[in-house]
C-alpha atoms as a PDB file:
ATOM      1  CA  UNK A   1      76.007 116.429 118.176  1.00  0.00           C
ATOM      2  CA  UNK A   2      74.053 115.611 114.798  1.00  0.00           C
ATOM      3  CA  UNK A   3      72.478 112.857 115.830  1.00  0.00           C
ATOM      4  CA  UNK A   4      71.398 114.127 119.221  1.00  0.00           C
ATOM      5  CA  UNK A   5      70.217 117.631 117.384  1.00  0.00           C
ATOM      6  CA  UNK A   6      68.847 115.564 114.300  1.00  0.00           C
ATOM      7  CA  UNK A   7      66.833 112.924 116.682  1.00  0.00           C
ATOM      8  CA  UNK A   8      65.293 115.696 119.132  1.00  0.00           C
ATOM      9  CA  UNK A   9      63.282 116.963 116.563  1.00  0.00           C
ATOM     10  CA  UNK A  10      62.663 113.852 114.495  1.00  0.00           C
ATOM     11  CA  UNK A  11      64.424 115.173 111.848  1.00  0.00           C
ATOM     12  CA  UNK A  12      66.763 112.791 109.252  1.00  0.00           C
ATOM     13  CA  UNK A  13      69.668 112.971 108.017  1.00  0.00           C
ATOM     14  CA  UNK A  14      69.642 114.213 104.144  1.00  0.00           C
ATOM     15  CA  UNK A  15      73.359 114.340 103.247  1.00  0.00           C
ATOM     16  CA  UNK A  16      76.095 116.947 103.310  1.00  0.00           C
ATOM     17  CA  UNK A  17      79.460 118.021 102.643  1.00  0.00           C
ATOM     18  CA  UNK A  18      82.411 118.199 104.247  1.00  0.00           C
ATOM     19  CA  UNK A  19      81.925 119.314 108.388  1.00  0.00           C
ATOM     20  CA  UNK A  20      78.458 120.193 107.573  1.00  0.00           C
ATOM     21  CA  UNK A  21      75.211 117.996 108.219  1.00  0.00           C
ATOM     22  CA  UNK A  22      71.388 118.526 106.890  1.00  0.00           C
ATOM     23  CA  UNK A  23      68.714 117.510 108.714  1.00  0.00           C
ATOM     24  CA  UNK A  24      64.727 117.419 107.401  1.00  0.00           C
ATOM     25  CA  UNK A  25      61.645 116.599 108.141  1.00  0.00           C
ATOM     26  CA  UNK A  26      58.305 115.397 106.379  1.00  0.00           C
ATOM     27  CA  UNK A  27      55.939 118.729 106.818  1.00  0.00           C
ATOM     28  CA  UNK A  28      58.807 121.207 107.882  1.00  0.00           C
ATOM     29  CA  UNK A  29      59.815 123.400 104.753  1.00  0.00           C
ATOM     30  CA  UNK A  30      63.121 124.728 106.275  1.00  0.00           C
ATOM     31  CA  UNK A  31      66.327 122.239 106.573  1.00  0.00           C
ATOM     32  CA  UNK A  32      68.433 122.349 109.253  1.00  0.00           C
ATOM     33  CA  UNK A  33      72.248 122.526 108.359  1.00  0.00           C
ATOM     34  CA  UNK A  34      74.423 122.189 110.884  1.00  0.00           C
ATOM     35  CA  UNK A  35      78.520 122.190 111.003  1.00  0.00           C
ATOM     36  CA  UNK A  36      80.790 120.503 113.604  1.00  0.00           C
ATOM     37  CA  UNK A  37      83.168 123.325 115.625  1.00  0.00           C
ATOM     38  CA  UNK A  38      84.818 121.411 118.421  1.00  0.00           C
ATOM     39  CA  UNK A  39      81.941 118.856 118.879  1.00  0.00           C
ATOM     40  CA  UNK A  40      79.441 121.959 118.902  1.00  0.00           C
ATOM     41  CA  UNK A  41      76.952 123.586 116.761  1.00  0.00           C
ATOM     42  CA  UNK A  42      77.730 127.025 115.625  1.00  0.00           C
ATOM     43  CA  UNK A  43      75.463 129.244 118.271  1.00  0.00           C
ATOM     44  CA  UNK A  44      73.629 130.486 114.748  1.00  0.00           C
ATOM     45  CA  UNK A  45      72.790 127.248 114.121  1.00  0.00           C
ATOM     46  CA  UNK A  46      71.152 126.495 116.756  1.00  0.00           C
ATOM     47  CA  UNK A  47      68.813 129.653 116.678  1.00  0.00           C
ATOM     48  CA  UNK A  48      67.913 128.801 114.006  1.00  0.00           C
ATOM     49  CA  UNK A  49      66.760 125.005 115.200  1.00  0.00           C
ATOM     50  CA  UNK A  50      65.256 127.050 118.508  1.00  0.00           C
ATOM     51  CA  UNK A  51      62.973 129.085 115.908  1.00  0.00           C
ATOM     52  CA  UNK A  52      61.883 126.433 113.852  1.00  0.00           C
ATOM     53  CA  UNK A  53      60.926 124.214 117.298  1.00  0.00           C
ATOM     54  CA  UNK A  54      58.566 127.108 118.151  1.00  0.00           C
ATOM     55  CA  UNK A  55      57.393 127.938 114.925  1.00  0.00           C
ATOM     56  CA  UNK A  56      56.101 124.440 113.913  1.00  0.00           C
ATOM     57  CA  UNK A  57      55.202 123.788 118.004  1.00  0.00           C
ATOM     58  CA  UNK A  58      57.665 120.304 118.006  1.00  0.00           C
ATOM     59  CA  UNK A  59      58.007 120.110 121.635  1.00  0.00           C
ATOM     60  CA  UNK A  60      54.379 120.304 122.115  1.00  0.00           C
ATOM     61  CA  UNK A  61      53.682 117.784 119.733  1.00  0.00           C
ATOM     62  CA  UNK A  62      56.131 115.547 121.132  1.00  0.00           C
ATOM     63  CA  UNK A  63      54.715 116.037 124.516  1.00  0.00           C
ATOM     64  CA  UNK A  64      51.192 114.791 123.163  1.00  0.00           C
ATOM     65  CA  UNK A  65      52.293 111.613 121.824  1.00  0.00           C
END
């Protein structure tokens, strides 16, 4: 789930503890933390990696590549 999550929005892998992963990315100031429940992302979680698509326009940008 990480990985998938992580690689969708370019973002790398920074480190973290225990169940819980942090993603960043060069020119994004939020990080992405993200915790395994069941092989799924809390549904928090993943608003918060909905908002920060929008708000920085990733898919676009992907889409223009």
């Amino acid at each position: 789930m990480y990985v998938i999550i992580g690689s969708a929005v370019q973002q790398s892998y920074s480190g973290g503890k225990g169940s819980h992963r942090t993603y960043m990315r060069n020119g994004i100031r939020e990080a992405l933390n993200f915790q395994n429940v069941g092989g799924w992302a809390k549904p928090y979680q993943v608003r918060q990696l909905l908002k920060i698509i929008d708000k920085y326009n990733l898919l676009e940008e992907e889409n223009n590549v």
